[in-house]
C-alpha atoms as a PDB file:
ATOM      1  CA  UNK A   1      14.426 -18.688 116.124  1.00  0.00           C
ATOM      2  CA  UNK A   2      17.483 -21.140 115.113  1.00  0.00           C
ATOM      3  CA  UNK A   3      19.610 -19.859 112.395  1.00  0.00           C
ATOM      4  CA  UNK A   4      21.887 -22.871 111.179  1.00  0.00           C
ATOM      5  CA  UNK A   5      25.161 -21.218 109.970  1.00  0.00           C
ATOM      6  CA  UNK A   6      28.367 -23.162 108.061  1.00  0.00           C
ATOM      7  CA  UNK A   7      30.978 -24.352 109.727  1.00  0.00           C
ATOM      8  CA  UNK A   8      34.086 -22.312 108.607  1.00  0.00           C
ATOM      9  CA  UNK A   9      37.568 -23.320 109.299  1.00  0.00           C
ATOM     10  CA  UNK A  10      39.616 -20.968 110.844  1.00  0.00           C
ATOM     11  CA  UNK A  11      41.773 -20.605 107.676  1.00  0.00           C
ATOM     12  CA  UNK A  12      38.928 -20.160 105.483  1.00  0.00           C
ATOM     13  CA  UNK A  13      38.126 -17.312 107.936  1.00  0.00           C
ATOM     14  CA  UNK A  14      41.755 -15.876 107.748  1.00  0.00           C
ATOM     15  CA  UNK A  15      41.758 -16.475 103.779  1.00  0.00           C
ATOM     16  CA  UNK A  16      38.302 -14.731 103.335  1.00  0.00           C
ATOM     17  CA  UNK A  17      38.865 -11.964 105.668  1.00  0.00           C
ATOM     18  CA  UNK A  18      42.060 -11.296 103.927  1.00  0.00           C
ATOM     19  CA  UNK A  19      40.441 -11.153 100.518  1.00  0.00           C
ATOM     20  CA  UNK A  20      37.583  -8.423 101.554  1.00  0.00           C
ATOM     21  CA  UNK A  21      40.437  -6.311 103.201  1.00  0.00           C
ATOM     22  CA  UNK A  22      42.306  -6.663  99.591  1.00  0.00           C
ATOM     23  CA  UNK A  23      39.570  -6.079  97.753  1.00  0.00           C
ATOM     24  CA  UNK A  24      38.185  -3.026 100.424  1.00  0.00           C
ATOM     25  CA  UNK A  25      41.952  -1.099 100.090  1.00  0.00           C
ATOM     26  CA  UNK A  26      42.402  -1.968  96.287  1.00  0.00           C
ATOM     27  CA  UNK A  27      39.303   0.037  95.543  1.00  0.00           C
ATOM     28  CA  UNK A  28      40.631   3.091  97.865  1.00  0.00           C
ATOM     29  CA  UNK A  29      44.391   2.265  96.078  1.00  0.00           C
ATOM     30  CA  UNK A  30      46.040   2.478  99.483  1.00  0.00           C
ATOM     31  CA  UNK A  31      47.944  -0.670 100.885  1.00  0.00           C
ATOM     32  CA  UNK A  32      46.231  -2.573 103.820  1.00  0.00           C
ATOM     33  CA  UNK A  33      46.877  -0.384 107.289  1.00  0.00           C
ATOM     34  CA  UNK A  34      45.977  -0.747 110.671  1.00  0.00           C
ATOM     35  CA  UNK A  35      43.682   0.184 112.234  1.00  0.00           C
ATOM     36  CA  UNK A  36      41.265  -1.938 110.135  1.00  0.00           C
ATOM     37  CA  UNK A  37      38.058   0.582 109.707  1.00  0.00           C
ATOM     38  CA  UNK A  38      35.315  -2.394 110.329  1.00  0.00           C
ATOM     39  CA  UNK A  39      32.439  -0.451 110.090  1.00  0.00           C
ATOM     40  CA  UNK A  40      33.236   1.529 107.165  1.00  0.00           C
ATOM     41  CA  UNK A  41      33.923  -1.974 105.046  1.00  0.00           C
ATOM     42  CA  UNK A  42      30.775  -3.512 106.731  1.00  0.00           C
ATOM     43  CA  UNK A  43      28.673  -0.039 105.516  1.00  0.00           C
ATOM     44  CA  UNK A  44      30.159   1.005 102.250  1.00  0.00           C
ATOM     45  CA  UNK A  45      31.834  -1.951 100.613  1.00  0.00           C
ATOM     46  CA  UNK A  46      29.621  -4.664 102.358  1.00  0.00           C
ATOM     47  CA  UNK A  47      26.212  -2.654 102.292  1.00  0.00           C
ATOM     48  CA  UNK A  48      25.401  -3.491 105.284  1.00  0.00           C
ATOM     49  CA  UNK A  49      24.251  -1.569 108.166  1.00  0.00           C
ATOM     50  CA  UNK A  50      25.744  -1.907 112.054  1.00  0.00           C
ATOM     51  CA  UNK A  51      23.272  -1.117 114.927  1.00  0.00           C
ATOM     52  CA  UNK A  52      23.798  -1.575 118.333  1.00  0.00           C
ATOM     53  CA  UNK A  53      20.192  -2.437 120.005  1.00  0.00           C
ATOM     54  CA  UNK A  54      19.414  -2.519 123.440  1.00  0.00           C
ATOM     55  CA  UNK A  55      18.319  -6.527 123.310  1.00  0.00           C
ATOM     56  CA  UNK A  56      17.091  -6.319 127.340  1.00  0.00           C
ATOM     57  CA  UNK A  57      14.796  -3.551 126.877  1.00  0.00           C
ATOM     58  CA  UNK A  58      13.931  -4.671 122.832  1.00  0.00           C
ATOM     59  CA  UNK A  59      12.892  -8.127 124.119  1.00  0.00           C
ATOM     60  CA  UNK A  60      11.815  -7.678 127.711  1.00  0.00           C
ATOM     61  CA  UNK A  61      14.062 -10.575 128.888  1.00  0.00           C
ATOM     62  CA  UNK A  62      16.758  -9.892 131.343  1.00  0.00           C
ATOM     63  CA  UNK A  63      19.510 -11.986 130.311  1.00  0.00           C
ATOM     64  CA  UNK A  64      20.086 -12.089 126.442  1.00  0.00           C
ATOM     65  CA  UNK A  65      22.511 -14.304 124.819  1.00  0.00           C
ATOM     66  CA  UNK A  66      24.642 -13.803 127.833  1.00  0.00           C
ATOM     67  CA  UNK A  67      24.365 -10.339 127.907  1.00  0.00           C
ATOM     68  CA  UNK A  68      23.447  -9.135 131.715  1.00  0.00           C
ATOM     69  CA  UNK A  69      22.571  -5.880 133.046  1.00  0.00           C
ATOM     70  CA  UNK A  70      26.062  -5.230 134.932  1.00  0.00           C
ATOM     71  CA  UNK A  71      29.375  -6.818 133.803  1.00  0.00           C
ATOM     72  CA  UNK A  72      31.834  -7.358 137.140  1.00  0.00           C
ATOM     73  CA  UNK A  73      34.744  -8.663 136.344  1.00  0.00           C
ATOM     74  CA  UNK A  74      36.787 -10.210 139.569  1.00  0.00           C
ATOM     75  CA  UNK A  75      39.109 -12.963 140.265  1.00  0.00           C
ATOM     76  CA  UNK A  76      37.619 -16.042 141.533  1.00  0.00           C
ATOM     77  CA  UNK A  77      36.866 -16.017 145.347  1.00  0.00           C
ATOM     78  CA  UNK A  78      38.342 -20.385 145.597  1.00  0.00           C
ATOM     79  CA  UNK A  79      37.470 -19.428 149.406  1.00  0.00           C
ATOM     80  CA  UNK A  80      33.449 -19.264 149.460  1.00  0.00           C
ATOM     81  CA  UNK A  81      31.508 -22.344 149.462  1.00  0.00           C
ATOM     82  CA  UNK A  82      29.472 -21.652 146.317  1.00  0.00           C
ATOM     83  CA  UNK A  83      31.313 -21.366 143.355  1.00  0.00           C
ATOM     84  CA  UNK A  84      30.858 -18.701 140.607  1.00  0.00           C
ATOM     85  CA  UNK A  85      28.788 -20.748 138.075  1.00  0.00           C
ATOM     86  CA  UNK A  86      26.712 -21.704 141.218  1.00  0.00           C
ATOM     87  CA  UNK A  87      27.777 -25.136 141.823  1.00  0.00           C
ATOM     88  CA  UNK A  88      28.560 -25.804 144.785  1.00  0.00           C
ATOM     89  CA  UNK A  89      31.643 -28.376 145.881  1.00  0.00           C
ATOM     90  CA  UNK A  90      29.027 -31.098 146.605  1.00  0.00           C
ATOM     91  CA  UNK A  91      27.075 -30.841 143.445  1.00  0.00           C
ATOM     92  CA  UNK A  92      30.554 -30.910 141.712  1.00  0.00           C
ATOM     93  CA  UNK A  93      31.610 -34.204 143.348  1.00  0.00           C
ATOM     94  CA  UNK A  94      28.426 -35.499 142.203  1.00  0.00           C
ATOM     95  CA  UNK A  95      28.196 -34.564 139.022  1.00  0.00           C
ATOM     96  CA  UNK A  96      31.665 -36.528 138.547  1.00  0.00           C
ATOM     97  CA  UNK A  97      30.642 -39.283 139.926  1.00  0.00           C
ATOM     98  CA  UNK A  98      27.923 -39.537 137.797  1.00  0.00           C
ATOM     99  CA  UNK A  99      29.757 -39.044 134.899  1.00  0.00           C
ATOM    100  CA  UNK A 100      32.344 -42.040 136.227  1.00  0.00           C
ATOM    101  CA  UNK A 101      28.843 -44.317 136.149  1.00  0.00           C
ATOM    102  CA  UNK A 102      28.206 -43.451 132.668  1.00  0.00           C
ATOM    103  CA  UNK A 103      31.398 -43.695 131.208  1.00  0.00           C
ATOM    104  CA  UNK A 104      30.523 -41.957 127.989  1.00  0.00           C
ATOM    105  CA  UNK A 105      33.780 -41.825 126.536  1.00  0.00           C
ATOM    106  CA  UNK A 106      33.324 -45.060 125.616  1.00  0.00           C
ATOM    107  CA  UNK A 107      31.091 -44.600 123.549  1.00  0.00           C
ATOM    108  CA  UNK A 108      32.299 -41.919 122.081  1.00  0.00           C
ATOM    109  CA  UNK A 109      33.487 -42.546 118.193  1.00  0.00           C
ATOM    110  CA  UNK A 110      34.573 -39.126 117.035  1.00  0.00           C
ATOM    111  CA  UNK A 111      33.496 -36.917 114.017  1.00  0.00           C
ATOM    112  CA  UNK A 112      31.880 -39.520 111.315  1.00  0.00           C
ATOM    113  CA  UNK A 113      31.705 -36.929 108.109  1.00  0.00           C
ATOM    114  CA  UNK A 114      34.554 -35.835 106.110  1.00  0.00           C
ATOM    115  CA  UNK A 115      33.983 -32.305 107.098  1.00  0.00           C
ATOM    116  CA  UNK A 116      33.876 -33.230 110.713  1.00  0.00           C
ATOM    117  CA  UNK A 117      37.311 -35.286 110.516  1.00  0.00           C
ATOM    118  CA  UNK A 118      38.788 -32.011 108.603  1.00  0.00           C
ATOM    119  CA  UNK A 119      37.717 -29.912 111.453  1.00  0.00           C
ATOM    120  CA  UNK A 120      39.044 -32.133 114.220  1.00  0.00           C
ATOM    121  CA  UNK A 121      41.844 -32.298 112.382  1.00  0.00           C
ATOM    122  CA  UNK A 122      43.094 -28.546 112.811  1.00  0.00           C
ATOM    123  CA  UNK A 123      42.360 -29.217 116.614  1.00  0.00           C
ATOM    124  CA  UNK A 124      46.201 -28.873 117.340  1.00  0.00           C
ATOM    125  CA  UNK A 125      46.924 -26.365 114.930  1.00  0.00           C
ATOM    126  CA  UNK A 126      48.798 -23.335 116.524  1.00  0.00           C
ATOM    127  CA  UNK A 127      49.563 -21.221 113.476  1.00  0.00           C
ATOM    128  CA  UNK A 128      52.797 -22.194 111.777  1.00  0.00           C
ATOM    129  CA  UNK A 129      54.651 -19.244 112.526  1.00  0.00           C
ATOM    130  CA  UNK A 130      57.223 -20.842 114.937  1.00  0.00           C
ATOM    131  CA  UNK A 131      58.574 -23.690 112.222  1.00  0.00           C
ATOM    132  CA  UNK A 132      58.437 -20.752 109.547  1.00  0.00           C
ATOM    133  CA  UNK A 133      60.796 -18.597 111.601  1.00  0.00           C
ATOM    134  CA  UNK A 134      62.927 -21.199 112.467  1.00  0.00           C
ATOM    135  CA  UNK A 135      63.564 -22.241 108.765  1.00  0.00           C
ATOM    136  CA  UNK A 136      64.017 -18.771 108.342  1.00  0.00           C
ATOM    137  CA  UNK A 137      66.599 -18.445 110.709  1.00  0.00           C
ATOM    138  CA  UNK A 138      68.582 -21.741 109.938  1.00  0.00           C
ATOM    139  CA  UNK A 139      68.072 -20.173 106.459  1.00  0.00           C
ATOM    140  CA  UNK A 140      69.729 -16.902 107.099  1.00  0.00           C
ATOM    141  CA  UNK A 141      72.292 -18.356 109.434  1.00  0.00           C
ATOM    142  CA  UNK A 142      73.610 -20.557 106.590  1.00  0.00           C
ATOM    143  CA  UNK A 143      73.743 -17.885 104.162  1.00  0.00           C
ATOM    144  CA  UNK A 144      76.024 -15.925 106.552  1.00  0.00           C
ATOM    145  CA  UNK A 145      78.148 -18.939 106.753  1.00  0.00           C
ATOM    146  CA  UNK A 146      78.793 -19.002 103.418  1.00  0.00           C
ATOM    147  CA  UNK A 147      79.521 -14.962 102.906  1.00  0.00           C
ATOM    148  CA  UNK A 148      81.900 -15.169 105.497  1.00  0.00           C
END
């Protein structure tokens, strides 16, 4: 089964999520406060119901959506010969060579759709916060030059 979902931004995510916690605390009349109860919004405000199924057993298949029987997590052993993802040194060097043959950046032309050159375009994008703090600062700085 393929479900083919819109492509959301990540500031359409922020600007929508914000709105539903708004609109979720405005009907209690309390302000916004952490911690955020998820599944309360998701059942009562939403109408929607959260389940947690056991996909391995549900399906019969032993690895579901990445989802394995026993989760390990370790630091990466760099001194065995076959590497976590099961590649092994040799089949690495190959695969790069290979991929030096074919050369397929260039033919690579980037996103062609205005949505897709939006997208790519927030590729860099680390927030804001920093320049907003700084102008803040310079802001406050000056001010305090000027009272004193």
């Amino acid at each position: 089964m393929t479900i083919n979902v819109k492509y959301l931004s990540e500031q359409q995510i922020e600007r929508d999520a914000l709105g539903l916690l708004e609109a979720y605390f405005h009907e209690l009349g309390q302000p916004i406060r952490i911690p955020i109860p998820a599944d309360e919004i998701l059942e009562t405000h939403l109408g929607l119901t959260l389940d947690f199924d056991d996909l391995q057993t549900l399906l019969g298949v032993p690895d579901v959506l990445g989802a394995r029987e026993k989760t390990r997590i370790c630091k990466t052993n760099y001194w065995r010969r076959k590497m976590a993802n099961g590649w092994t040194p040799e089949r690495r060097a190959r695969q790069a060579e290979l991929i030096r043959q074919w050369r397929p950046w260039e033919r690579s032309t980037g996103p062609k759709s205005v949505g897709g050159k939006a997208a790519v375009s927030q590729n860099a994008y680390k927030g804001g916060t920093w320049r907003m703090l700084r102008e803040l600062s310079r802001a406050l700085r000056e001010q305090r030059n000027h009272l004193t």
